[in-house]
Protein backbone atom coordinates (compact mmCIF):
# COMPACT_ATOMS: atom_id res chain seq x y z
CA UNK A 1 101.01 111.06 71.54
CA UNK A 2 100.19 114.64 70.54
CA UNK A 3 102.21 117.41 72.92
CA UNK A 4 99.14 118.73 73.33
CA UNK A 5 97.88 115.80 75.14
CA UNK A 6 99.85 116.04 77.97
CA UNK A 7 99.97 118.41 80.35
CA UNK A 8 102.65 117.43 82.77
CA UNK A 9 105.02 114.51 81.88
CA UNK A 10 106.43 113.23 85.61
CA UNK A 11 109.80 111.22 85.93
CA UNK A 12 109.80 108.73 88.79
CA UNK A 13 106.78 107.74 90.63
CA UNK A 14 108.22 108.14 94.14
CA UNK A 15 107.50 110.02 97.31
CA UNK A 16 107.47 113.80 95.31
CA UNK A 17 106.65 112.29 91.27
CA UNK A 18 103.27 110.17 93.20
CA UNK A 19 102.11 113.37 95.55
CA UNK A 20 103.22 115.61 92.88
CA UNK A 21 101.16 113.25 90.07
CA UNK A 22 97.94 113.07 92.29
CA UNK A 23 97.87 117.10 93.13
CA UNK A 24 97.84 117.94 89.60
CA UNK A 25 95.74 115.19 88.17
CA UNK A 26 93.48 116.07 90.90
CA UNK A 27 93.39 119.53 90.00
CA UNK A 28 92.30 118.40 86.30
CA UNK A 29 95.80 118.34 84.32
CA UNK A 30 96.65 115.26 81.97
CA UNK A 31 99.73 113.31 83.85
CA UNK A 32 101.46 110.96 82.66
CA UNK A 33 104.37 109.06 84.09
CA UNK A 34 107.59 107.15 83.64
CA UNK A 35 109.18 104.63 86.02
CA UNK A 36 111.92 102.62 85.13
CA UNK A 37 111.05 100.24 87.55
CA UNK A 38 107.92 97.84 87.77
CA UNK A 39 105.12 97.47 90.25
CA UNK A 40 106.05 95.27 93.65
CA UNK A 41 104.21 92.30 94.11
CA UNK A 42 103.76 92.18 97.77
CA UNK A 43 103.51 89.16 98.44
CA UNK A 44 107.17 88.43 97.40
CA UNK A 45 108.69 90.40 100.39
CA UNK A 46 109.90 88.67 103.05
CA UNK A 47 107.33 89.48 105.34
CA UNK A 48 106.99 86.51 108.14
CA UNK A 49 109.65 84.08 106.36
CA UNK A 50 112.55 82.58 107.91
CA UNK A 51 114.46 84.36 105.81
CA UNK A 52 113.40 87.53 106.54
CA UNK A 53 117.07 88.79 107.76
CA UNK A 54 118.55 87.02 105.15
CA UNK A 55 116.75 88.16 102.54
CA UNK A 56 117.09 91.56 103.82
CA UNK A 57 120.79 91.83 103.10
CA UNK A 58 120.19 89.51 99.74
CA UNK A 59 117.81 90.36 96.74
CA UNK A 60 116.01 92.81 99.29
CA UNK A 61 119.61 94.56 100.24
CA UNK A 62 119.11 98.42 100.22
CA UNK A 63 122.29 99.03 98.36
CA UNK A 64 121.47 98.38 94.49
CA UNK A 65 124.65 96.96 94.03
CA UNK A 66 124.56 94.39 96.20
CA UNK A 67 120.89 94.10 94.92
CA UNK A 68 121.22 94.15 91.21
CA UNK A 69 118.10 94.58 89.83
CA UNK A 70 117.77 95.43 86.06
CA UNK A 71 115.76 98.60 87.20
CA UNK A 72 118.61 100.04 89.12
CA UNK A 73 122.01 101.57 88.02
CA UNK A 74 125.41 100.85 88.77
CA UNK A 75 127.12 103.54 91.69
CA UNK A 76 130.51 103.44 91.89
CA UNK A 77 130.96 104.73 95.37
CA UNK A 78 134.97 103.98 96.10
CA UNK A 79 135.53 108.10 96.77
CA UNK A 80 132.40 107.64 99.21
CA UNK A 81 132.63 106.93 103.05
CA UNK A 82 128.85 106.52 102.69
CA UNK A 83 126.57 104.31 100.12
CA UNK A 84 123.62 105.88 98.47
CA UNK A 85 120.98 103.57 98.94
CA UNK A 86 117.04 103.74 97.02
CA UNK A 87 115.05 101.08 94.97
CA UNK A 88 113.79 101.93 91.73
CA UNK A 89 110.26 100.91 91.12
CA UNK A 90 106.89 102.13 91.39
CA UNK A 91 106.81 103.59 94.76
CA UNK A 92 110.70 104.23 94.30
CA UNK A 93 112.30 103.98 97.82
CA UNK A 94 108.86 104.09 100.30
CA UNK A 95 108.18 100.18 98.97
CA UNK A 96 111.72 99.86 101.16
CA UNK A 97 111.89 102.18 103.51
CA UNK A 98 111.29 102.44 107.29
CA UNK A 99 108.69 104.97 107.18
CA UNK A 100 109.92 107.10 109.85
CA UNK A 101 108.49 110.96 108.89
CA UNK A 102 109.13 113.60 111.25
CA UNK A 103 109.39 116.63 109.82
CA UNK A 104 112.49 119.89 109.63
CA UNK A 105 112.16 122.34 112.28
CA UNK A 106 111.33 126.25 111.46
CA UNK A 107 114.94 126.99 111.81
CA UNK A 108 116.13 124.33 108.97
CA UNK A 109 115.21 126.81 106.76
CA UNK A 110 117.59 129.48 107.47
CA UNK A 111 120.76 128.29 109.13
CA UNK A 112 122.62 130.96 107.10
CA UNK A 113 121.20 133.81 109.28
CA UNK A 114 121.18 131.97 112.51
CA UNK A 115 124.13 130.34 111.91
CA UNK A 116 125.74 131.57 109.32
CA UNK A 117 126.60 128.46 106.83
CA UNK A 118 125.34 127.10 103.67
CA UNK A 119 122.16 129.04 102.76
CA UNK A 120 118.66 130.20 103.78
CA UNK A 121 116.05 128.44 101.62
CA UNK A 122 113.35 131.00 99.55
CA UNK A 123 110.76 128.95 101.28
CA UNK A 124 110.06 128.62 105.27
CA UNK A 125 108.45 126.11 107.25
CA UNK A 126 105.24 127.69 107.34
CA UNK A 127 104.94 127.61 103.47
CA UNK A 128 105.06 124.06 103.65
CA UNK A 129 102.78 123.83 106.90
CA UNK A 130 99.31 122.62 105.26
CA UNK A 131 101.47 120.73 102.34
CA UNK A 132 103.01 118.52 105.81
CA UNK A 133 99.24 117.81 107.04
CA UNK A 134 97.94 117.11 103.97
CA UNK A 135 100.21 114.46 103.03
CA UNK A 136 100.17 113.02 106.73
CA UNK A 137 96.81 112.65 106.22
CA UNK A 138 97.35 110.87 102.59
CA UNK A 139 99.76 108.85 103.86
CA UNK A 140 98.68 107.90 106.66
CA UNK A 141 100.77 109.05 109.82
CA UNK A 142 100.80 107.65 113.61
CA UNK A 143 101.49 109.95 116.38
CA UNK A 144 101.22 112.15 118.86
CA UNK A 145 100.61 116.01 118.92
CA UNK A 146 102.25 118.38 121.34
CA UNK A 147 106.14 117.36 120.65
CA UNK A 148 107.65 120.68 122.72
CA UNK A 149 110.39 120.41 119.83
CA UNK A 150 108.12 121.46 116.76
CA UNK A 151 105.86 124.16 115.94
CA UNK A 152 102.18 122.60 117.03
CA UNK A 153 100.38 120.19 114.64
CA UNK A 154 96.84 119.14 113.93
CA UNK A 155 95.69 115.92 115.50
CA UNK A 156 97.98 112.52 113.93
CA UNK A 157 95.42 110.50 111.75
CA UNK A 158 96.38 107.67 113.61
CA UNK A 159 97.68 107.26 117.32
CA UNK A 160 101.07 106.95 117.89
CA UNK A 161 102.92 103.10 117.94
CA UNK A 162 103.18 101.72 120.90
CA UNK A 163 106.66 102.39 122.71
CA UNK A 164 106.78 98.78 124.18
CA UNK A 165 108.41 98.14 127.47
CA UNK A 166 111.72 98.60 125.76
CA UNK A 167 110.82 102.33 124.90
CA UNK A 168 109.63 102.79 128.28
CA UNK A 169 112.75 102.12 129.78
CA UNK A 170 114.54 104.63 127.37
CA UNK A 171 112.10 107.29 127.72
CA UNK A 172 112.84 107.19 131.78
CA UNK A 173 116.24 107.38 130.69
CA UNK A 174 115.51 110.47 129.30
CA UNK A 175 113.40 111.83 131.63
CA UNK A 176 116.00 111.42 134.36
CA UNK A 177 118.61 112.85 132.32
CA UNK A 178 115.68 115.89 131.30
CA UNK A 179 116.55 115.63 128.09
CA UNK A 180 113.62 115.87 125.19
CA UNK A 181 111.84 112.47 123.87
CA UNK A 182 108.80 111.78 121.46
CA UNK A 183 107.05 109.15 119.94
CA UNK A 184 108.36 108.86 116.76
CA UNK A 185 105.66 110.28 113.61
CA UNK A 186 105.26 106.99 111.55
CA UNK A 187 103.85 106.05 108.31
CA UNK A 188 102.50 102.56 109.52
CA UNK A 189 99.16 101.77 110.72
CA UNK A 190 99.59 101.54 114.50
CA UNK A 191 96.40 99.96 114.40
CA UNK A 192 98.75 96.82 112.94
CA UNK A 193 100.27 96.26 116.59
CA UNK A 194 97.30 96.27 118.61
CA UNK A 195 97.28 92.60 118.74
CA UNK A 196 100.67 91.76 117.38
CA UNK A 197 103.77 92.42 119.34
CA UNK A 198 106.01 90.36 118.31
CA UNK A 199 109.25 89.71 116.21
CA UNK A 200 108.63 92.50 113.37
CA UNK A 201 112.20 93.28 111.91
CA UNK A 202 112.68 96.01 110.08
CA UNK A 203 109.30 98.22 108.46
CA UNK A 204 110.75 97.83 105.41
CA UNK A 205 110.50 94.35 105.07
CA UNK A 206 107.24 94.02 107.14
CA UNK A 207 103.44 93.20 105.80
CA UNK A 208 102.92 95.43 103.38
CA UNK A 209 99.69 96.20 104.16
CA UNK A 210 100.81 98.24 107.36
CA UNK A 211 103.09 100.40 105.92
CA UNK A 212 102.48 103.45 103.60
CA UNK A 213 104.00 103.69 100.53
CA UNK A 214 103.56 105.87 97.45
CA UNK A 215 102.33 102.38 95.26
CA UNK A 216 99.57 102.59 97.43
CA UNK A 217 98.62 105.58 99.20
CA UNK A 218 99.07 108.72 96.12
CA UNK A 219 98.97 106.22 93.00
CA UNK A 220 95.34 104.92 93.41
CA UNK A 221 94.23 107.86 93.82
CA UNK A 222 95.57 109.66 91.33
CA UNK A 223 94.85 106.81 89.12
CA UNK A 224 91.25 107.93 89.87
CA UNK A 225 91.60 111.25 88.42
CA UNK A 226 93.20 109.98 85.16
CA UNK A 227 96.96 109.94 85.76
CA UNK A 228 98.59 107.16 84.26
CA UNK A 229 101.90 105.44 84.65
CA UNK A 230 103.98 103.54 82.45
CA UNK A 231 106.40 101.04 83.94
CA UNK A 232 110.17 99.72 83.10
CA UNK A 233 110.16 102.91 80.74
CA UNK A 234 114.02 103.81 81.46
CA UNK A 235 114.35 107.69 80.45
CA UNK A 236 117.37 108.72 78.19
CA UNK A 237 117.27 111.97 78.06
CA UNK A 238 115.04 115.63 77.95
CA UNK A 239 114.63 116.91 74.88
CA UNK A 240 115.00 120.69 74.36
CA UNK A 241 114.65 123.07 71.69
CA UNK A 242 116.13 125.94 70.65
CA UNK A 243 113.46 128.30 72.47
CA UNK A 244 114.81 126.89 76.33
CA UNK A 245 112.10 124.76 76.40
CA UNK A 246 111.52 120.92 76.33
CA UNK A 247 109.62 118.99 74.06
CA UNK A 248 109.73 115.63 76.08
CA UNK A 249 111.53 112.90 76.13
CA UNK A 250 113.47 109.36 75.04
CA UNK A 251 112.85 106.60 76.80
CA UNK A 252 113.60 102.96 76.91
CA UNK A 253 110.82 99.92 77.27
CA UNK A 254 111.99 96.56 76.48
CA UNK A 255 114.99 97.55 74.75
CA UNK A 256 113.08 100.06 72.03
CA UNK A 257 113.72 103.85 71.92
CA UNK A 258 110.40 105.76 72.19
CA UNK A 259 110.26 109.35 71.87
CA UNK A 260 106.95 111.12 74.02
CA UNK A 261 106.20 114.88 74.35
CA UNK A 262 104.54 117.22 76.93
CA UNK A 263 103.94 120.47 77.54
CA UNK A 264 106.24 119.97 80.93
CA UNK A 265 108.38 117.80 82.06
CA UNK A 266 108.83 117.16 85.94
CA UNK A 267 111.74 115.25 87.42
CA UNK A 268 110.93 113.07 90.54
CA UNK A 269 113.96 110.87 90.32
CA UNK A 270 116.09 111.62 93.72
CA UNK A 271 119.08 113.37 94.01
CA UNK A 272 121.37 110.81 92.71
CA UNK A 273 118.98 109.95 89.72
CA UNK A 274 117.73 113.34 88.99
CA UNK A 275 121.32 114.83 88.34
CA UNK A 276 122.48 111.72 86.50
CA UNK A 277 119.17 112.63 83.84
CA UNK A 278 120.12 116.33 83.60
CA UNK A 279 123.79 115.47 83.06
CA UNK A 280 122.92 112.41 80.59
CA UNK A 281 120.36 115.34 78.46
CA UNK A 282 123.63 117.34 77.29
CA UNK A 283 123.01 119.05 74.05
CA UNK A 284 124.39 121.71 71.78
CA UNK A 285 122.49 124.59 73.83
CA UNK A 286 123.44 122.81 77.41
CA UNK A 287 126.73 121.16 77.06
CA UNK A 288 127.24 120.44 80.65
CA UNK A 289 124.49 118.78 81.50
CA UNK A 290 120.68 120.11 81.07
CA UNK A 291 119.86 123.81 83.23
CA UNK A 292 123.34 123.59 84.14
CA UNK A 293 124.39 127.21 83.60
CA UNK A 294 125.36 127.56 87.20
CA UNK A 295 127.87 125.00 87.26
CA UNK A 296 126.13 123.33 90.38
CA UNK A 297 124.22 120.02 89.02
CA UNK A 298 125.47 117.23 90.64
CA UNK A 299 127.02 119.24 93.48
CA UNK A 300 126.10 120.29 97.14
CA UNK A 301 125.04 116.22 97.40
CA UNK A 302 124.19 115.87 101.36
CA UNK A 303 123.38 112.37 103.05
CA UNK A 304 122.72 111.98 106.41
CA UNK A 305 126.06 110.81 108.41
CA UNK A 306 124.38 108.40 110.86
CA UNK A 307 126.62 107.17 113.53
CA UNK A 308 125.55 103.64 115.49
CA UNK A 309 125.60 102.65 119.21
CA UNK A 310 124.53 99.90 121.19
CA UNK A 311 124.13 98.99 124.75
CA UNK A 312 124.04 95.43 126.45
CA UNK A 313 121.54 94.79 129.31
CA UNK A 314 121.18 92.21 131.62
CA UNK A 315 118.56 89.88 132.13
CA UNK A 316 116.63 87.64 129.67
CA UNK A 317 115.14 90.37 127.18
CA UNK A 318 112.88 90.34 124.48
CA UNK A 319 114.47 93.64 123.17
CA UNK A 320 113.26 92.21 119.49
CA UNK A 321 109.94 92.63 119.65
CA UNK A 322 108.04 95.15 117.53
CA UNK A 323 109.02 96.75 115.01
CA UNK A 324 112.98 97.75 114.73
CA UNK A 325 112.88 101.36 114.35
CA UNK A 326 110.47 104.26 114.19
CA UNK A 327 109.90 104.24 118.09
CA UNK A 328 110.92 107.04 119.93
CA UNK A 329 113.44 109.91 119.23
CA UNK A 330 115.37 112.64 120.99
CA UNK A 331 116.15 116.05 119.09
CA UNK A 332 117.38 117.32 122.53
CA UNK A 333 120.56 118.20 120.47
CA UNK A 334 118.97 119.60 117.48
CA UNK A 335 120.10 122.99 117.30
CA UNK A 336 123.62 124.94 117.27
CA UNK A 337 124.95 125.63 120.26
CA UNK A 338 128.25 127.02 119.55
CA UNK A 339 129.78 125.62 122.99
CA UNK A 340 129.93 122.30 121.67
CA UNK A 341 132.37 122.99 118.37
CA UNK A 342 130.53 122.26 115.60
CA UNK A 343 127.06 123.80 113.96
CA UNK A 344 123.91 122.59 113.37
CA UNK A 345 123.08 119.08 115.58
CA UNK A 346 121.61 115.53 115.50
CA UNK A 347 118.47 113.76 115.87
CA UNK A 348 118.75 110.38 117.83
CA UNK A 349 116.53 107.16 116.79
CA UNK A 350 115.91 104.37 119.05
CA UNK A 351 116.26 101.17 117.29
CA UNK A 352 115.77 97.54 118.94
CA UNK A 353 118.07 94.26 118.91
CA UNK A 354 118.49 92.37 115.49
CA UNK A 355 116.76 89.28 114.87
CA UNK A 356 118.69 85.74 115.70
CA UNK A 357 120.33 85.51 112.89
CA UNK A 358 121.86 89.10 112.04
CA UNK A 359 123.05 88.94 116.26
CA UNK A 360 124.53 85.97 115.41
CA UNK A 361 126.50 87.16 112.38
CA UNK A 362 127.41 90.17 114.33
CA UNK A 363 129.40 88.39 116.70
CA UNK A 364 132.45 86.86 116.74
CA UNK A 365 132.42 83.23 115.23
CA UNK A 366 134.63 80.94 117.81
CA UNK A 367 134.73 79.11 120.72
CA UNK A 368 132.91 81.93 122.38
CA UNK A 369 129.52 82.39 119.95
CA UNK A 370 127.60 80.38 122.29
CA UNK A 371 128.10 82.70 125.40
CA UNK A 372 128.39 86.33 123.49
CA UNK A 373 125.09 85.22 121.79
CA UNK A 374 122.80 84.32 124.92
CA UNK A 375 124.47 87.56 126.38
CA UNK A 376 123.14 89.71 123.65
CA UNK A 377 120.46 87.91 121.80
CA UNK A 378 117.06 89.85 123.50
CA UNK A 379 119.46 92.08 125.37
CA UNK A 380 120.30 94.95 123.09
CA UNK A 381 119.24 98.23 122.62
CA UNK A 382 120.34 101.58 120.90
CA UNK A 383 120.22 104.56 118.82
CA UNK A 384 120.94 105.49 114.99
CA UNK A 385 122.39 108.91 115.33
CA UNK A 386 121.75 111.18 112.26
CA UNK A 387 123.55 114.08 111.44
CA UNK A 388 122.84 117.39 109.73
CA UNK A 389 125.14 117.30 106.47
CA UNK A 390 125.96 120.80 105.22
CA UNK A 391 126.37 121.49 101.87
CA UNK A 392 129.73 121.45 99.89
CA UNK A 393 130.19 121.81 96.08
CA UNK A 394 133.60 119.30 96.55
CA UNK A 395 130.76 117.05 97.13
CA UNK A 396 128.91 115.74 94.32
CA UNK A 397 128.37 112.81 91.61
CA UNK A 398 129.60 112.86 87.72
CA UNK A 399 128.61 110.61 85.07
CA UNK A 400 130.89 106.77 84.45
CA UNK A 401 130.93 105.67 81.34
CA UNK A 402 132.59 102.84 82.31
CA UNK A 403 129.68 101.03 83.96
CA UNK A 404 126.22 100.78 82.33
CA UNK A 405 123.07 100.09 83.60
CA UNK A 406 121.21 97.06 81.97
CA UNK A 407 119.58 99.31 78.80
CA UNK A 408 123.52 100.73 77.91
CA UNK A 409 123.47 104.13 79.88
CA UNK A 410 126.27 105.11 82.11
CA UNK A 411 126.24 104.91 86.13
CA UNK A 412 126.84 107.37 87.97
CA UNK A 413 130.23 107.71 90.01
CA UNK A 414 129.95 109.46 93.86
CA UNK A 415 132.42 111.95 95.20
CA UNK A 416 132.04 112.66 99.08
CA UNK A 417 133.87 113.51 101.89
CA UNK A 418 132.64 113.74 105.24
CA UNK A 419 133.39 117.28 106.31
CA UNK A 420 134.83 118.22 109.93
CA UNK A 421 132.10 119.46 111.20
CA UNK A 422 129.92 116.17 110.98
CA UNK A 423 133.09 114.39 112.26
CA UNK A 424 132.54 116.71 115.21
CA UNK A 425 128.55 116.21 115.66
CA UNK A 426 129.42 112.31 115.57
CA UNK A 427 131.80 112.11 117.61
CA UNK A 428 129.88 114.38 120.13
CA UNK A 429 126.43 112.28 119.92
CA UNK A 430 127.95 109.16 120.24
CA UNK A 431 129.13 110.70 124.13
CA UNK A 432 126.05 111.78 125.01
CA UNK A 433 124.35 108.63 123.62
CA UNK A 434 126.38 106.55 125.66
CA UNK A 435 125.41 108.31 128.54
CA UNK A 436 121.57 107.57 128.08
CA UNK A 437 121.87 104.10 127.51
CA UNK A 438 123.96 103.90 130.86
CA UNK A 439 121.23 106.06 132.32
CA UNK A 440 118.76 103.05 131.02
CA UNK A 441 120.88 100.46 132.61
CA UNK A 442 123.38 99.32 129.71
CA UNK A 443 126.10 97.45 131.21
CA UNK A 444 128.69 97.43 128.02
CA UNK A 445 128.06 99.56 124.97
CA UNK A 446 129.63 99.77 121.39
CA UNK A 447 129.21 101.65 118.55
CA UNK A 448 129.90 102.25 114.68
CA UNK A 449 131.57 105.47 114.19
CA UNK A 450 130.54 105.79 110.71
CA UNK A 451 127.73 103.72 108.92
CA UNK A 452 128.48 102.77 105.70
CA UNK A 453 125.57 101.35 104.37
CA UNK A 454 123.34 104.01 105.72
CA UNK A 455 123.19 106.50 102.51
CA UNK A 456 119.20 106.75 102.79
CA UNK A 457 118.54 110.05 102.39
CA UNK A 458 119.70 111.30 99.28
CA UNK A 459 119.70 115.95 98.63
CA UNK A 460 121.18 118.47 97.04
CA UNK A 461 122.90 118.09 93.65
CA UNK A 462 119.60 120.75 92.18
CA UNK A 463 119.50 123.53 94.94
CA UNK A 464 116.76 125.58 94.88
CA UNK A 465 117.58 129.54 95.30
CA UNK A 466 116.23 132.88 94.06
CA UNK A 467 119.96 133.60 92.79
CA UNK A 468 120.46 131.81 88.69
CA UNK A 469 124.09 132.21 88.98
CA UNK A 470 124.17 129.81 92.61
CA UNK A 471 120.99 127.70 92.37
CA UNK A 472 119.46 125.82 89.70
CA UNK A 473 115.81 126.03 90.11
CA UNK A 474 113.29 128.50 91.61
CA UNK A 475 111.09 128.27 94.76
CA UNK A 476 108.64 126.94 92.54
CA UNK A 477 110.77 124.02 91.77
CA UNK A 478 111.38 125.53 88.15
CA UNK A 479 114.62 125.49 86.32
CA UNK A 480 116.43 128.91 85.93
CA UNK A 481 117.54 127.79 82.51
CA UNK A 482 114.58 126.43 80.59
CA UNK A 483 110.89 127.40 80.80
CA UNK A 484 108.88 124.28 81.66
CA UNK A 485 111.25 122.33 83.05
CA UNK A 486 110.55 121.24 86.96
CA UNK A 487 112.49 119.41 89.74
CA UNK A 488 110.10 117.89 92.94
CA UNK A 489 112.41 115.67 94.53
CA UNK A 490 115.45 116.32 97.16
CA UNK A 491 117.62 117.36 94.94
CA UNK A 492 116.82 120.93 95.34
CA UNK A 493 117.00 121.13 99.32
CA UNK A 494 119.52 123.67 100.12
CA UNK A 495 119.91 121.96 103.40
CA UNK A 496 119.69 118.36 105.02
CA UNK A 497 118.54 119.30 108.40
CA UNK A 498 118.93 116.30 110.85
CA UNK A 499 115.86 114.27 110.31
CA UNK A 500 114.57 112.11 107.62
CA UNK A 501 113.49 114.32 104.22
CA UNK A 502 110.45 112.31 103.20
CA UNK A 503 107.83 113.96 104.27
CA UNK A 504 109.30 117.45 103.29
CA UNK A 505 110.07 116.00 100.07
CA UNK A 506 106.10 115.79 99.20
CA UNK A 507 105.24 118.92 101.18
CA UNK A 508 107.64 120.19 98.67
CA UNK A 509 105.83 118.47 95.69
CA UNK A 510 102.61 119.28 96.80
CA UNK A 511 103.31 122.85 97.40
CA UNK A 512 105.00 122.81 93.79
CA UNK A 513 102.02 120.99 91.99
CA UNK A 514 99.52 123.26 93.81
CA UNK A 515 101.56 126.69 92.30
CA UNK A 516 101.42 125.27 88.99
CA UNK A 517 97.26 124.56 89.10
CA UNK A 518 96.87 128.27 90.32
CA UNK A 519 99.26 129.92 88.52
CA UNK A 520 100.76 127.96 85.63
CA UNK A 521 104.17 128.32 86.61
């Protein structure tokens, strides 16, 4: 292809590379994209199988190590506490994830003047405001206006899902305890579970057809409007010039190098996968990795710490019903109150028993099964506590060279530590959880200080910032160091906040793509 034939060449066709794809294509620009991954066929999830658990923690695991696909990468994770977990096809991570979207809070945006840590962003929440609602409406979002924790919204497209009896009880919980609750913001069709509460397991194994994803929410559309997407294209590396600029780039399809060039080139590949490119594209004019002149690609990575607790209630249950997540939440301890010992706060998720067979593997194996198993199968109850993560440049991931993904390139190795101060909001939420679920009527609760497997939410490592010398690309998602260069994914938050990034991930993208239509850069 001629350079001139493409306007905007997008890496990754996940949450920000889809929105970010469809608002430029829309706006009449030539898009093009790369996944390394291939398209999902959905009716190869485990959907209604017996399986389904099984499967879950199988070929369907979260972790890409345990899943090995020949899309994803190796991570070495051994100087990580927590597992970075994402999929790598078309749709990236939302063909696997739970879909819960709420969105970061006004103040998210600068906890260095109210709080004085890490740093304000150059954007605010109300910059991203009609970015949120337009991509609730794309994608399709459940719930309920009038949360007293967040700014007002326009109307939910869809109505909220239904709490089930289960959520009732834990919502009297909280209101006896006058702490804050809401219907979690959702992108599944509630309309799904009008007729159909039962045994669900998790969203992101559920029927497809209920739960929005990029592979079928953005891409058809944008589709529509000419963008087009080339799949199990592996990207090598960005090419540059000697003018800071890039040309395009090398990728790999079936084992063949193939060179393609653009006018710009926009990375949509996560934080872990985005900073792994930029390092990979070292060259004679960027010798530590591409728009690296800061020293700070590949550091600042945040997760979410998510803590895990549990309560046991009497009585024959049917705690399993519906789906497992996404069903009501509490951000009564969202914000910094200094009283407490730590900044920042937590967001707690109410999730619902496992299915027979992960209780049953959860329990010890002995002469006892039997009993512990009818005591908790149906009976369960509890909360995923996530944690803000503040940023810290000890944190970040490098290059190995000693494991290669399945086209020769090198993994990527992760360096984290799980600072004091999220020890601290942990160890505080899992008291005050505790105390809700007795509130609800647990009779025997236990919990998981520290999830491993619970890397989801993957920022930092690109951070965005006015400042060249301490960020690495602008509030228009550009790179200080080359000229048409762009990053759209959550790599460039400059904070985690303490709820799920997703949806501010393609407010982001949006609000990025929409810059570039008006004002070319």
């Amino acid at each position: 292809m001629k350079k001139d034939e493409i306007d905007y060449l997008v890496i990754g066709s996940g949450a920000s590379g889809a929105a970010f794809s469809w608002k430029l294509s829309k706006n009449g620009a030539k898009v093009v994209c790369l996944e390394q991954g291939e398209f999902i066929d959905y009716d190869s999830y485990p959907k209604n199988k017996n399986t389904l658990e099984i499967d879950g923690f199988t070929k369907w695991n979260w972790n890409p190590n345990f899943r090995e696909n020949k899309f994803d990468y190796p991570i070495n994770n051994q100087n990580s506490p927590i597992h970075p977990l994402m999929y790598n096809s078309v749709g990236g991570s939302t063909i696997h994830w739970t879909a819960h979207t709420p969105r970061f809070h006004p103040s998210d945006f600068k906890v260095k003047t109210l709080d004085g840590v890490a740093d304000d962003w150059p954007i605010n929440y109300f910059d991203l405001e009609k970015y949120y609602d337009e991509n609730d409406i794309m994608m399709g979002c459940s719930g309920i206006s009038g949360d007293p924790a967040n700014p007002p919204r326009t109307t939910r497209p869809l109505p909220p899902v239904p709490l089930g009896d289960d959520g009732e009880i834990m919502a009297k919980a909280f209101d006896k305890l006058n702490w804050h609750w809401w219907p979690s913001d959702n992108y599944v069709d509630s309309n799904y579970f009008k007729n159909k509460w039962e045994f669900i397991g998790s969203h992101a194994l559920m029927d497809r057809t209920s739960v929005s994803s990029t592979d079928n929410k953005y891409w058809p559309e944008a589709k529509k409007y000419g963008a087009t997407i080339i799949s199990g294209a592996r990207v090598k590396k960005i090419i540059t010039n000697n003018e800071q600029r890039a040309t395009g780039v090398e990728y790999i399809k079936n084992g063949k190098e193939i060179s393609i060039n653009a006018n710009n080139v926009v990375i949509a590949c996560n934080a872990i996968g985005t900073a792994r490119l930029l390092l990979m594209s070292s060259s004679r004019n960027h010798q530590n990795g591409l728009g690296n002149s800061s020293g700070l690609v590949g550091k600042n990575l945040m997760f979410h710490p998510y803590s895990f607790i549990r309560g046991r209630f009497e009585g024959e249950n049917k705690f399993f019903n519906g789906p497992t997540a996404n069903i009501l939440m509490s951000q009564q301890f969202y914000e910094t109150d200094k009283n407490r010992g730590f900044v920042r706060g937590f967001s707690l998720q109410m999730v619902r028993n496992h299915g027979p067979a992960m209780t049953a593997l959860e329990l010890d194996w002995g002469e006892n099964h039997h009993e512990q198993f009818s005591e908790s199968f149906g009976n369960i109850l509890g909360f995923s506590i996530i944690a803000e993560d503040l940023p810290e440049e000890k944190n970040y991931i490098s290059l190995d060279n000693r494991s290669k993904d399945s086209d020769g390139l090198p993994g990527v190795k992760i360096n984290y530590e799980l600072s004091e101060n999220s020890r601290k909001i942990l160890d505080f939420a899992i008291e005050k959880t505790d105390e809700v679920l007795k509130e609800a009527g647990a009779k025997f609760t236990f919990n998981t200080p520290l999830m491993r497997q619970a890397g989801w939410h993957l920022m930092g490592t690109a951070k965005m910032g006015n400042n060249p010398e301490e960020s690495v690309v602008n509030k228009s998602g550009k790179m200080h160091d080359l000229e048409n260069v762009y990053i759209v994914d959550g790599s460039l938050f400059v904070t985690s906040a303490s709820v799920n990034p997703t949806p501010t991930i393609q407010a982001i993208a949006l609000m990025i793509a929409d810059n570039l239509s008006k004002n070319g850069k």
